[in-house]
C-alpha atoms as a PDB file:
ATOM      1  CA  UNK A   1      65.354  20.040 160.353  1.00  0.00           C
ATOM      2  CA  UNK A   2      65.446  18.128 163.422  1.00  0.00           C
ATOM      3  CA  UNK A   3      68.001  16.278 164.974  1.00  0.00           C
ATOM      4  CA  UNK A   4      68.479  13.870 167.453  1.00  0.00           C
ATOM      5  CA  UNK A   5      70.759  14.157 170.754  1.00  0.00           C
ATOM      6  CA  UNK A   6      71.573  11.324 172.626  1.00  0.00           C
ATOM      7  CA  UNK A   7      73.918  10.283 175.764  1.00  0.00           C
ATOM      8  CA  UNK A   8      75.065   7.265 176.920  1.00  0.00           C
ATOM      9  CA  UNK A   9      75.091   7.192 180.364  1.00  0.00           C
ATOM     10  CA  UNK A  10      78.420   5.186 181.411  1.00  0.00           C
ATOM     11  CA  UNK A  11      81.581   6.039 183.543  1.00  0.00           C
ATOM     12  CA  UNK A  12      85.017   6.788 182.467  1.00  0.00           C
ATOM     13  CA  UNK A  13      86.132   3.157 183.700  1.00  0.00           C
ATOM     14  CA  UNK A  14      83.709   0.876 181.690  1.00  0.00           C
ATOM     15  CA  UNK A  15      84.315   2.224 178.491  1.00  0.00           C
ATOM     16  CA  UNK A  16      85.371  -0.281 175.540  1.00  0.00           C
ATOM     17  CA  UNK A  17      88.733   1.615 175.419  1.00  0.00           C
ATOM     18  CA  UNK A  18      89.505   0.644 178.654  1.00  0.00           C
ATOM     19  CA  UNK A  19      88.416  -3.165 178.352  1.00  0.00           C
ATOM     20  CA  UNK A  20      91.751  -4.743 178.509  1.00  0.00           C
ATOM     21  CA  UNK A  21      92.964  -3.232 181.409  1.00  0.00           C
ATOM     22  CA  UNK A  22      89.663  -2.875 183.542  1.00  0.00           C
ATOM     23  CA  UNK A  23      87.545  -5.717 184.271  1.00  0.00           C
ATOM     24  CA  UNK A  24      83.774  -4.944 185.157  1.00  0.00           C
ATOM     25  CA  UNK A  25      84.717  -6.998 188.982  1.00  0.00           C
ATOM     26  CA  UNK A  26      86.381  -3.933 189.600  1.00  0.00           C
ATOM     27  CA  UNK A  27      84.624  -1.305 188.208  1.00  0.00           C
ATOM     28  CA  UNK A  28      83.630  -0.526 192.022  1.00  0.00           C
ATOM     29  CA  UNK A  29      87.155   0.593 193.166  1.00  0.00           C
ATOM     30  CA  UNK A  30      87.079   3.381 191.239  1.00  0.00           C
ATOM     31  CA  UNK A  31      85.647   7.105 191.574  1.00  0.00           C
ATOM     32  CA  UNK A  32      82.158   7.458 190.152  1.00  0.00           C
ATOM     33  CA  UNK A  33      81.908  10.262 188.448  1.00  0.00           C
ATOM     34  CA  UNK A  34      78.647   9.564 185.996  1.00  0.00           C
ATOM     35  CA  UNK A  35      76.447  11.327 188.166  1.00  0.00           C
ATOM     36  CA  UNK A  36      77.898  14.187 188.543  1.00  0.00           C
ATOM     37  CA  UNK A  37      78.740  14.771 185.246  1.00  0.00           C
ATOM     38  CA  UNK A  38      74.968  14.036 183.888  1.00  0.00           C
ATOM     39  CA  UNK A  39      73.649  16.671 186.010  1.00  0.00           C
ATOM     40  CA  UNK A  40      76.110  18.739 184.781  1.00  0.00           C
ATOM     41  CA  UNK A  41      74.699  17.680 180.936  1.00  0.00           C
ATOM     42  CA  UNK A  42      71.123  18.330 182.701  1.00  0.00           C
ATOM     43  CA  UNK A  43      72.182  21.880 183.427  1.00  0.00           C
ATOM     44  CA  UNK A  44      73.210  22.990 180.327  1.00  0.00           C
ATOM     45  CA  UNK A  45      70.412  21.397 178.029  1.00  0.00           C
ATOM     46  CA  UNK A  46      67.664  23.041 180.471  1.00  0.00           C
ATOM     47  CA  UNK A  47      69.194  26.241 180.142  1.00  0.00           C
ATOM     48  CA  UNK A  48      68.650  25.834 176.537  1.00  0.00           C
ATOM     49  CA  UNK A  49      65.444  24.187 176.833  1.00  0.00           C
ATOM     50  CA  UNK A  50      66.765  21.160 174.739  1.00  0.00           C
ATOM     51  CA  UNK A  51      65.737  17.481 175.407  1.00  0.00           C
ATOM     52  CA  UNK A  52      67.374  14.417 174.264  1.00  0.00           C
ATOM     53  CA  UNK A  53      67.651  10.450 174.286  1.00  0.00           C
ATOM     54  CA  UNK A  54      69.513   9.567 177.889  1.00  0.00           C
ATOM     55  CA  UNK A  55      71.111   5.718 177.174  1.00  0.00           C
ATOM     56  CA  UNK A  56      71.016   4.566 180.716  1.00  0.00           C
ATOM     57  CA  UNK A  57      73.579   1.772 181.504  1.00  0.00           C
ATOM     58  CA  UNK A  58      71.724  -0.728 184.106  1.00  0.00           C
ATOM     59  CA  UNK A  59      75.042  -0.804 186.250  1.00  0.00           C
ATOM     60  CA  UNK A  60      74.817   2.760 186.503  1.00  0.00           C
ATOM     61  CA  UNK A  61      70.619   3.100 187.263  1.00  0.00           C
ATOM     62  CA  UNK A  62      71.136   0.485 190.159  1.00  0.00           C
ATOM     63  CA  UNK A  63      74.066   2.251 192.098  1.00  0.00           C
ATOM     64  CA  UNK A  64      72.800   6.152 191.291  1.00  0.00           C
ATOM     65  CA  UNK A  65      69.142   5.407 192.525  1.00  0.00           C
ATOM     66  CA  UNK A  66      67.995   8.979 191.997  1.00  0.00           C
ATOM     67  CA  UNK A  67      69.318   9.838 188.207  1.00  0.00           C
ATOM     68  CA  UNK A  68      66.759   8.158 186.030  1.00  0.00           C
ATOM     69  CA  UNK A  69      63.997   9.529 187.385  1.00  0.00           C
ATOM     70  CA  UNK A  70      65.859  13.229 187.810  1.00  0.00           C
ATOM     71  CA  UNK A  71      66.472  12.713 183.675  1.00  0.00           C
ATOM     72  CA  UNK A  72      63.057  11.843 182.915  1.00  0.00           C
ATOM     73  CA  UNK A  73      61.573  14.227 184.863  1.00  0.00           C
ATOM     74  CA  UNK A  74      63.749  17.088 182.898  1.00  0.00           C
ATOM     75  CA  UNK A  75      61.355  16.168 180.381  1.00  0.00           C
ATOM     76  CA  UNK A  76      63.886  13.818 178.655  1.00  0.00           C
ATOM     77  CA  UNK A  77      63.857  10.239 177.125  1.00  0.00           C
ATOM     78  CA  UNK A  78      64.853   7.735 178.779  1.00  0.00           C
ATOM     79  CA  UNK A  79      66.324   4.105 176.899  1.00  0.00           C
ATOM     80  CA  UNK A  80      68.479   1.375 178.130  1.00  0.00           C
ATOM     81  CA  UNK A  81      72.260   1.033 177.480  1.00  0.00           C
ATOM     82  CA  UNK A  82      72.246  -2.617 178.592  1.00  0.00           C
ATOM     83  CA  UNK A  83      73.248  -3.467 182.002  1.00  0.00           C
ATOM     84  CA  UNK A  84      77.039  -4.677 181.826  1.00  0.00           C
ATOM     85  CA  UNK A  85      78.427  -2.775 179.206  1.00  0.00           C
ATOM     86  CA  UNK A  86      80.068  -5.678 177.249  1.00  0.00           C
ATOM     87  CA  UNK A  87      80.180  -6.041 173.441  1.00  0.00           C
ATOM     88  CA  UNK A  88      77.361  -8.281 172.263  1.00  0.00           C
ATOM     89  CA  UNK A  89      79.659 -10.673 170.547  1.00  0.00           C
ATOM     90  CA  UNK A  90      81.594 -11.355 173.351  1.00  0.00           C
ATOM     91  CA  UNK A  91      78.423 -13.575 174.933  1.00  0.00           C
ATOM     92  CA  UNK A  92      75.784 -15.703 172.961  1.00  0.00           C
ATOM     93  CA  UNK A  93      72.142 -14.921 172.539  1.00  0.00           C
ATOM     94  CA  UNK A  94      71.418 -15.973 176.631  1.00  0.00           C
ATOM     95  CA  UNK A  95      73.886 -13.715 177.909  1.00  0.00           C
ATOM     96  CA  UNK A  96      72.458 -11.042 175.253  1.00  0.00           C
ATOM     97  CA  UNK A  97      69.003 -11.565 176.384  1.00  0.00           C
ATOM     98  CA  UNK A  98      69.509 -12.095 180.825  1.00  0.00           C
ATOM     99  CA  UNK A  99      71.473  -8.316 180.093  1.00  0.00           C
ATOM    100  CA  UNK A 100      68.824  -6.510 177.960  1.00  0.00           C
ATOM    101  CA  UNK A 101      65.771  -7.777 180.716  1.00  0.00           C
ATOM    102  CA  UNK A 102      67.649  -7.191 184.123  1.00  0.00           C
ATOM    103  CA  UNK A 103      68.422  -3.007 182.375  1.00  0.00           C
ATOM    104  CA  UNK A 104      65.038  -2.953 181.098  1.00  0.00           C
ATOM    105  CA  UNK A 105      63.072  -4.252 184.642  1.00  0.00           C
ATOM    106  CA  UNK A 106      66.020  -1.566 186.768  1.00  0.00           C
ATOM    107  CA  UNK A 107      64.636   1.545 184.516  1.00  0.00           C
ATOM    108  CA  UNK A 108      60.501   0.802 184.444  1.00  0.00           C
ATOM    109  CA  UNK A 109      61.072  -0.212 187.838  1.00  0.00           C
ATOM    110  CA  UNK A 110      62.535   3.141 188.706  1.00  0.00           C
ATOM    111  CA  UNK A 111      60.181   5.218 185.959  1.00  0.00           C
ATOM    112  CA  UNK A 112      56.607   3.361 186.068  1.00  0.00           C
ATOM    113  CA  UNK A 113      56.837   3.650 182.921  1.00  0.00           C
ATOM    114  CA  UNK A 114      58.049   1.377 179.635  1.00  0.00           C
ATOM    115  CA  UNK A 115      61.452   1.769 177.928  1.00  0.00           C
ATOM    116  CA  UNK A 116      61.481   0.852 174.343  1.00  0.00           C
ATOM    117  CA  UNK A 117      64.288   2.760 173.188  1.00  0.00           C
ATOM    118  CA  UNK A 118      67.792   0.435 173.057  1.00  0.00           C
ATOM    119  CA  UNK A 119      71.720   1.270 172.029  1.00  0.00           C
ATOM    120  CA  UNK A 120      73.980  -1.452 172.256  1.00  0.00           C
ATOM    121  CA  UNK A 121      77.297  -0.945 173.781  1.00  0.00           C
ATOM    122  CA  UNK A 122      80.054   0.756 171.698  1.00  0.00           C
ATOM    123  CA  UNK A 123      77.389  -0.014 168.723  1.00  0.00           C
ATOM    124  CA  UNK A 124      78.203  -3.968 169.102  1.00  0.00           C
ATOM    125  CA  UNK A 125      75.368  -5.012 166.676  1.00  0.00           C
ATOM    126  CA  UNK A 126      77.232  -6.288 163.839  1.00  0.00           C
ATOM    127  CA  UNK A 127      77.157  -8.594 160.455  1.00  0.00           C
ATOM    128  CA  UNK A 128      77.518 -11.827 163.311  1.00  0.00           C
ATOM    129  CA  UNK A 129      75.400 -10.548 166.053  1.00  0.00           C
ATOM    130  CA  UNK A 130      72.275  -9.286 163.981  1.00  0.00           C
ATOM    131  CA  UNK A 131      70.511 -12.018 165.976  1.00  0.00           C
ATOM    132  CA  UNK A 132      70.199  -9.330 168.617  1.00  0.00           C
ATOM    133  CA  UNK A 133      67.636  -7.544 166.520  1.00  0.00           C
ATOM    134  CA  UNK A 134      65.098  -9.968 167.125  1.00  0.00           C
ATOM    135  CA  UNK A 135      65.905 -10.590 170.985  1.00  0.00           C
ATOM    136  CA  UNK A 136      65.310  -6.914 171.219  1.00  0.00           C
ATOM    137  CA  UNK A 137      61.807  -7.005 169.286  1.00  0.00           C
ATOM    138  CA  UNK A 138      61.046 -10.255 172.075  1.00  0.00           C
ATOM    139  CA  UNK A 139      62.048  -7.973 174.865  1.00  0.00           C
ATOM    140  CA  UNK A 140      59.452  -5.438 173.343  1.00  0.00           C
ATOM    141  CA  UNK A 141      62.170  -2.964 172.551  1.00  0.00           C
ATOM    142  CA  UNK A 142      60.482  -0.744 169.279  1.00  0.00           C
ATOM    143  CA  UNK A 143      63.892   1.698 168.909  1.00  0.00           C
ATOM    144  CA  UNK A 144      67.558   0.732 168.369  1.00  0.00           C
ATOM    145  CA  UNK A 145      70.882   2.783 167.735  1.00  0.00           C
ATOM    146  CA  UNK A 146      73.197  -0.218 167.320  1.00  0.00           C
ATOM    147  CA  UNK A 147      74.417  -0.110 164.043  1.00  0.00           C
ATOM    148  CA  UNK A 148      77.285   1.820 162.432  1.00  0.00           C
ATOM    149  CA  UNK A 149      77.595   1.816 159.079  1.00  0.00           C
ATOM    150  CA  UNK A 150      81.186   2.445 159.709  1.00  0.00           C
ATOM    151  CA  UNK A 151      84.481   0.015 159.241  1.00  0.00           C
ATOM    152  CA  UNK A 152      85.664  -0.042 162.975  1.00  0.00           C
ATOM    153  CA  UNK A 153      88.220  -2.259 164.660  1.00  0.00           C
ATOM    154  CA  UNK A 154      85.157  -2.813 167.332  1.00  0.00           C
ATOM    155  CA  UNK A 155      82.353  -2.101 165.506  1.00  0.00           C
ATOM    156  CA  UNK A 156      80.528  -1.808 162.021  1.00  0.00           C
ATOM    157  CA  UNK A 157      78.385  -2.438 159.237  1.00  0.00           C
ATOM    158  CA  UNK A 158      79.791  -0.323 156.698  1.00  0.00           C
ATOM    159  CA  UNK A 159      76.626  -1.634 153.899  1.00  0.00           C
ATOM    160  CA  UNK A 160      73.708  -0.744 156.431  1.00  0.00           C
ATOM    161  CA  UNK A 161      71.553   2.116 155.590  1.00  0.00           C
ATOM    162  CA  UNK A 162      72.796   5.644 156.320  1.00  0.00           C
ATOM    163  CA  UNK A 163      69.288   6.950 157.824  1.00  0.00           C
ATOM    164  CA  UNK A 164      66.499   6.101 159.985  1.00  0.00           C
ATOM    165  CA  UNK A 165      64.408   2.513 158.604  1.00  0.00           C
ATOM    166  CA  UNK A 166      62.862  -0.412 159.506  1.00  0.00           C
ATOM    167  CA  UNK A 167      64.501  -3.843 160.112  1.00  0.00           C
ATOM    168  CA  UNK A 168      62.983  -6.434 159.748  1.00  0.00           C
ATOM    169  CA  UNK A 169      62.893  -9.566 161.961  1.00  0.00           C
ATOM    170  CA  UNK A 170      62.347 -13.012 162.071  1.00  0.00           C
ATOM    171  CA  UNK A 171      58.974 -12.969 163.437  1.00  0.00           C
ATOM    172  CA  UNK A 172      57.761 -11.279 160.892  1.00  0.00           C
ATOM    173  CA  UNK A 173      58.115  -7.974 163.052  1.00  0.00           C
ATOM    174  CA  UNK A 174      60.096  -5.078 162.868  1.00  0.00           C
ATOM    175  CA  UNK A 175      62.042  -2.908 164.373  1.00  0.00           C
ATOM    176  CA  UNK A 176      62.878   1.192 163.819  1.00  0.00           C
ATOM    177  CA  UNK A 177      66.463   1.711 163.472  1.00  0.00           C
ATOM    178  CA  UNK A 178      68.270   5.542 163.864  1.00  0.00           C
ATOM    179  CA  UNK A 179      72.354   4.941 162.665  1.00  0.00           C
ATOM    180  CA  UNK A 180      74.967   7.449 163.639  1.00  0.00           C
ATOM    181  CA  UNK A 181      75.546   9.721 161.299  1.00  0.00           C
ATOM    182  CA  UNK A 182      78.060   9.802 158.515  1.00  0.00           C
ATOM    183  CA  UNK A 183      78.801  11.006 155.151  1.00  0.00           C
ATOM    184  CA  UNK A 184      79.653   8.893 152.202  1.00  0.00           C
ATOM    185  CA  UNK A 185      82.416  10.447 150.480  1.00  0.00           C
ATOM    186  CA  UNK A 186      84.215   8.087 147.336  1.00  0.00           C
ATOM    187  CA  UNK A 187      82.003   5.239 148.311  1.00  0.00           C
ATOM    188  CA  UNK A 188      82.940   5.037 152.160  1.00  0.00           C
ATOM    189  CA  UNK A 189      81.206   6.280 154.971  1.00  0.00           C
ATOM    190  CA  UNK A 190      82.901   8.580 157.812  1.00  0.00           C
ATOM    191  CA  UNK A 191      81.481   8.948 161.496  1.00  0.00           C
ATOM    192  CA  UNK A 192      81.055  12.766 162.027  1.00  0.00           C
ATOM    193  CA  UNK A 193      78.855  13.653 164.424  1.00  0.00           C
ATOM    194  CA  UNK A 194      79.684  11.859 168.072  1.00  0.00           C
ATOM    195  CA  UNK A 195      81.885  10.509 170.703  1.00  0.00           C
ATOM    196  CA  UNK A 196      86.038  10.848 169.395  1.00  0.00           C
ATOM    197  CA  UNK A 197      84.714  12.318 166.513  1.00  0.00           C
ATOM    198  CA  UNK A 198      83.033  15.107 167.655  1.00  0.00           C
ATOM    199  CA  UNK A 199      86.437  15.776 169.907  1.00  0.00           C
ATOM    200  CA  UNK A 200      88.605  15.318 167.254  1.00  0.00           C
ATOM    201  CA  UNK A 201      87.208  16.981 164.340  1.00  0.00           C
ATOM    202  CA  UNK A 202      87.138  21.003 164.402  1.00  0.00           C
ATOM    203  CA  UNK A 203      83.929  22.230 165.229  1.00  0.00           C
ATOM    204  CA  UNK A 204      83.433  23.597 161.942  1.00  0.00           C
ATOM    205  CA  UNK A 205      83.490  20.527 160.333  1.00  0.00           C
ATOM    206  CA  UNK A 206      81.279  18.731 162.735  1.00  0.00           C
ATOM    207  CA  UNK A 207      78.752  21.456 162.067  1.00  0.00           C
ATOM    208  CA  UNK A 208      79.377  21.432 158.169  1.00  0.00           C
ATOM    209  CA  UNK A 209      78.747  17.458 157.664  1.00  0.00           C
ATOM    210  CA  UNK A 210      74.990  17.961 159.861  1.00  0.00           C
ATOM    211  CA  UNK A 211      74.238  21.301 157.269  1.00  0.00           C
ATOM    212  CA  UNK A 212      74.954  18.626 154.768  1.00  0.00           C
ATOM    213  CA  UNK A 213      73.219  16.009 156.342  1.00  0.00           C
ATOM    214  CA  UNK A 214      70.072  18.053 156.886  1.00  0.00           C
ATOM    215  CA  UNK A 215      69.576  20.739 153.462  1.00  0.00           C
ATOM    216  CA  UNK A 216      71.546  18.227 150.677  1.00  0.00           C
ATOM    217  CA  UNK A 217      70.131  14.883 152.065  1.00  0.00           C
ATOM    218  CA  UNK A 218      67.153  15.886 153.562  1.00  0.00           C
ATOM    219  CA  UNK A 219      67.651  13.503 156.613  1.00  0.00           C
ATOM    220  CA  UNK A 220      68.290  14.055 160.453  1.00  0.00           C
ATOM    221  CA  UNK A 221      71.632  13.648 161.954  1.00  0.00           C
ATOM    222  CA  UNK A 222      72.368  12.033 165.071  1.00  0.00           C
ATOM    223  CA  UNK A 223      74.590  13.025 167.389  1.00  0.00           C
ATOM    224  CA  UNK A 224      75.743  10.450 170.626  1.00  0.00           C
ATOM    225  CA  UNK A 225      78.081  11.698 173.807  1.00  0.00           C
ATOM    226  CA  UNK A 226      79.392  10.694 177.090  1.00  0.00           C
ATOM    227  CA  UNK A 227      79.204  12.438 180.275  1.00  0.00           C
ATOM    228  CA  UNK A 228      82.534  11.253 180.478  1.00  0.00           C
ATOM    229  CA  UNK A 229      83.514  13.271 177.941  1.00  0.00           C
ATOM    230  CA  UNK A 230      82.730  16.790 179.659  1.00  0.00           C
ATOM    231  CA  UNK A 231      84.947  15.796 182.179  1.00  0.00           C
ATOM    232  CA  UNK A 232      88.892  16.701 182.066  1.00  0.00           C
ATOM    233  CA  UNK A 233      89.865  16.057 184.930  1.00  0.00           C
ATOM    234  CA  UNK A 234      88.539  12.616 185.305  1.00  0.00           C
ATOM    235  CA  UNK A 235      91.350   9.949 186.250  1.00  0.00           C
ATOM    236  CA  UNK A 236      93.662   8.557 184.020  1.00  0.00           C
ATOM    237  CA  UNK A 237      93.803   4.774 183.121  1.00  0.00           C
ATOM    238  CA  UNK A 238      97.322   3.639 182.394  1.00  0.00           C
ATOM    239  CA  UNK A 239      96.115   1.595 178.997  1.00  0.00           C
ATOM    240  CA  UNK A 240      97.467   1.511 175.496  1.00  0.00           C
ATOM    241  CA  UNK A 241      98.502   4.977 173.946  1.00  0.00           C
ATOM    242  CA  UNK A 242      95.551   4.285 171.183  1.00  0.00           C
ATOM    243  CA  UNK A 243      93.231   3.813 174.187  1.00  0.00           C
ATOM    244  CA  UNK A 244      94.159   6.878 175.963  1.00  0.00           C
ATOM    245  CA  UNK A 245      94.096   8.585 172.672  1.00  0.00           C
ATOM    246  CA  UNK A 246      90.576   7.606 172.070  1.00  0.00           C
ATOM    247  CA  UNK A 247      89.445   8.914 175.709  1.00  0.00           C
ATOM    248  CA  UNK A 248      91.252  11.705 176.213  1.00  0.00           C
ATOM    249  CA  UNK A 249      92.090  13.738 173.238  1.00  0.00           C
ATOM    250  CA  UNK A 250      90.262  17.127 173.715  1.00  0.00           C
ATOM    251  CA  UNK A 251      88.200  16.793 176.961  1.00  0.00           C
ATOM    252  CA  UNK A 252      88.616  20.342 177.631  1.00  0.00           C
ATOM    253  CA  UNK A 253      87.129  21.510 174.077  1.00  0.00           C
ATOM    254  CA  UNK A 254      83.757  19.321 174.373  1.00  0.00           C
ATOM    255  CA  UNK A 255      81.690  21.695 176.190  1.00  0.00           C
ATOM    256  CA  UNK A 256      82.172  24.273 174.782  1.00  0.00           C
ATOM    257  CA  UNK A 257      81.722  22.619 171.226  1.00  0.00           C
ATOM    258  CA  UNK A 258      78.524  21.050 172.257  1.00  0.00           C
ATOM    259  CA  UNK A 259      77.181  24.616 173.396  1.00  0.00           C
ATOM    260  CA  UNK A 260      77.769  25.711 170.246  1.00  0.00           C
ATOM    261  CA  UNK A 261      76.427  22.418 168.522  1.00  0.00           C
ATOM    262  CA  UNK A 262      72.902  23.067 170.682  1.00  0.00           C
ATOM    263  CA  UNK A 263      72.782  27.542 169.625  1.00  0.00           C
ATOM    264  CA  UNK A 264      73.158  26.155 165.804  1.00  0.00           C
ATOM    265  CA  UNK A 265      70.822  23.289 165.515  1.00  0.00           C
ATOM    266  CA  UNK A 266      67.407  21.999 166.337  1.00  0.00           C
ATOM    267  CA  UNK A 267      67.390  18.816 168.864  1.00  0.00           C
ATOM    268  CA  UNK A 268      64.780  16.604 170.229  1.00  0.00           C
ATOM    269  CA  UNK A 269      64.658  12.998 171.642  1.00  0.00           C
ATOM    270  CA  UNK A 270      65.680  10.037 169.239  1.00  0.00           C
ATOM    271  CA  UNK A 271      62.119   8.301 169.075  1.00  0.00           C
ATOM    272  CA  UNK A 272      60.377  12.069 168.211  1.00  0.00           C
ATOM    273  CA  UNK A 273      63.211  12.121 165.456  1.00  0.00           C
ATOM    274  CA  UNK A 274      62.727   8.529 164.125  1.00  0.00           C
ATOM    275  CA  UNK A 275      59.140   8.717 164.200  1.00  0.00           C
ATOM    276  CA  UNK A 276      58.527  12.153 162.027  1.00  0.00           C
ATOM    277  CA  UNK A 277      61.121  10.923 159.650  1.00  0.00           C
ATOM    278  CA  UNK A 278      59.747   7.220 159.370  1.00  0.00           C
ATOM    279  CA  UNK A 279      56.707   8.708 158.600  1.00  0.00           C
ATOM    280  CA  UNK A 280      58.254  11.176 156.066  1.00  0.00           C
ATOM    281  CA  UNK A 281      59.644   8.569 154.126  1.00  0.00           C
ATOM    282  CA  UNK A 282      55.834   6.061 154.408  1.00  0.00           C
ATOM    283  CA  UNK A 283      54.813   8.866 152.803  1.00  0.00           C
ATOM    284  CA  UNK A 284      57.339  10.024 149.903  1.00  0.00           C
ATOM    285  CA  UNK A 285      57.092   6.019 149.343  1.00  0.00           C
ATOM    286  CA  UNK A 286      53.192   6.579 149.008  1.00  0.00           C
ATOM    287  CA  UNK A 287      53.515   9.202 146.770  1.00  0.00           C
ATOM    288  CA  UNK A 288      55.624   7.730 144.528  1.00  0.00           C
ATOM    289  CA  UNK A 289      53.695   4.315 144.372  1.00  0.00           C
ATOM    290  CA  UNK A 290      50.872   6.811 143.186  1.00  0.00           C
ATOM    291  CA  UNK A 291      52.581   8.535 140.086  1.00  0.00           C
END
């Protein structure tokens, strides 16, 4: 089975976490470190000969001039991450829309060639922003990664569908949609497989919940980082302990997990994932219609 990597591309400072005590207006006074830290991520998928889905934040593309094009021509996929990195519901569908456009003109301008492949950020697509869907499907977006079917103080629909599917929009359109993965345990799903909870869970366990993904459910996992988060010695915010919890808790191990996570499993770009398994299920549905 076949799973799909992803990054998104954002600094230490503009994380969610941080929010409260950082405000984008000053985002510029502190040390980038995003570029750095992605070629890092370059060097160790190419040594594997692994490609993924890079989630490029506009913000970032515009000041790091070079990086897009250096990740795309690694042979990777390139999608957009939005431009300001604020959560969808803290704006209305104008704010939602003038962000998605100026990312999406930044990267084709810098590629030549079209993104269609969208994450929100910190998965802000929620029960009272799923108007967002069909702004995406305007902006001809064909790929999202917004929706957790978690319960999250920040994020979360913990009813939406596990796995890869179609959602459907207004228009009459629709619109491919790759969740995060989790397992359903009791009736509840748990996050397993990126960000904090790839830090914080043993490695064996992260690896265990994919096997099960994969051989008992027969579905790809999906697995989401941060260049941030191969980064230790990064500064430190002085935020709320949950906050620095969140960020910091087992930088050092990350690398050295992932590694591991890339020897053990198979990995290719989220749209190459979605695709073969969207056209799995067309045709389990096809056979079934037939019996």
């Amino acid at each position: 089975m076949v799973n799909a990597l992803t990054f998104d591309i954002e600094d230490y400072y503009q994380v969610q976490a941080f929010a409260d005590v950082i405000r984008p207006a000053d985002w510029c006074r502190y040390p980038m470190r995003v570029e750095k830290n992605t070629h890092r991520l370059l060097e160790i998928l190419a040594r594997r000969k692994v490609r993924a889905t890079f989630f490029v934040l506009g913000w970032v593309a515009q000041r790091c001039s070079t990086l897009v094009r250096t990740i795309f021509d690694a042979g990777h996929e390139i999608g957009s991450h939005g431009y300001g990195h604020q959560m969808i519901g803290h704006g209305d569908a104008k704010n939602f829309r003038d962000d998605i456009i100026r990312a999406k003109a930044i990267l084709e301008d810098q590629l030549g060639v079209a993104v269609t492949s969208y994450r929100a950020p910190s998965y802000s697509i929620t029960s009272n922003t799923l108007w967002a869907l069909e702004i995406l499907g305007e902006a001809g977006f064909e790929c999202d990664s917004s929706i957790y079917p978690v319960i999250h103080d920040h994020y979360g629909i913990p009813g939406a569908p596990r796995f890869p599917h179609y959602e459907s929009l207004p228009d009459g359109g629709r619109i491919a949609e790759f969740p995060p993965s989790t397992l359903r345990v009791g009736g509840v799903n748990f996050p397993v497989a990126g960000g904090g909870y790839f830090r914080l869970l043993p490695y064996r366990m992260t690896a265990w919940a994919i096997r099960r993904i994969n051989e008992r459910e027969a579905q790809p996992a999906m697995v989401y980082l941060h260049p941030w988060e191969f980064d230790p010695d990064q500064p430190r915010v002085a935020a709320c302990w949950r906050s620095r919890f969140r960020h910091y808790q087992n930088l050092r191990s990350t690398e050295g997990k992932f590694i591991r996570l890339l020897d053990h499993f198979s990995w290719a770009p989220m749209s190459e994932v979605l695709s073969t398994s969207l056209k799995s299920a067309h045709f389990r549905d096809e056979v079934g219609d037939g019996v």
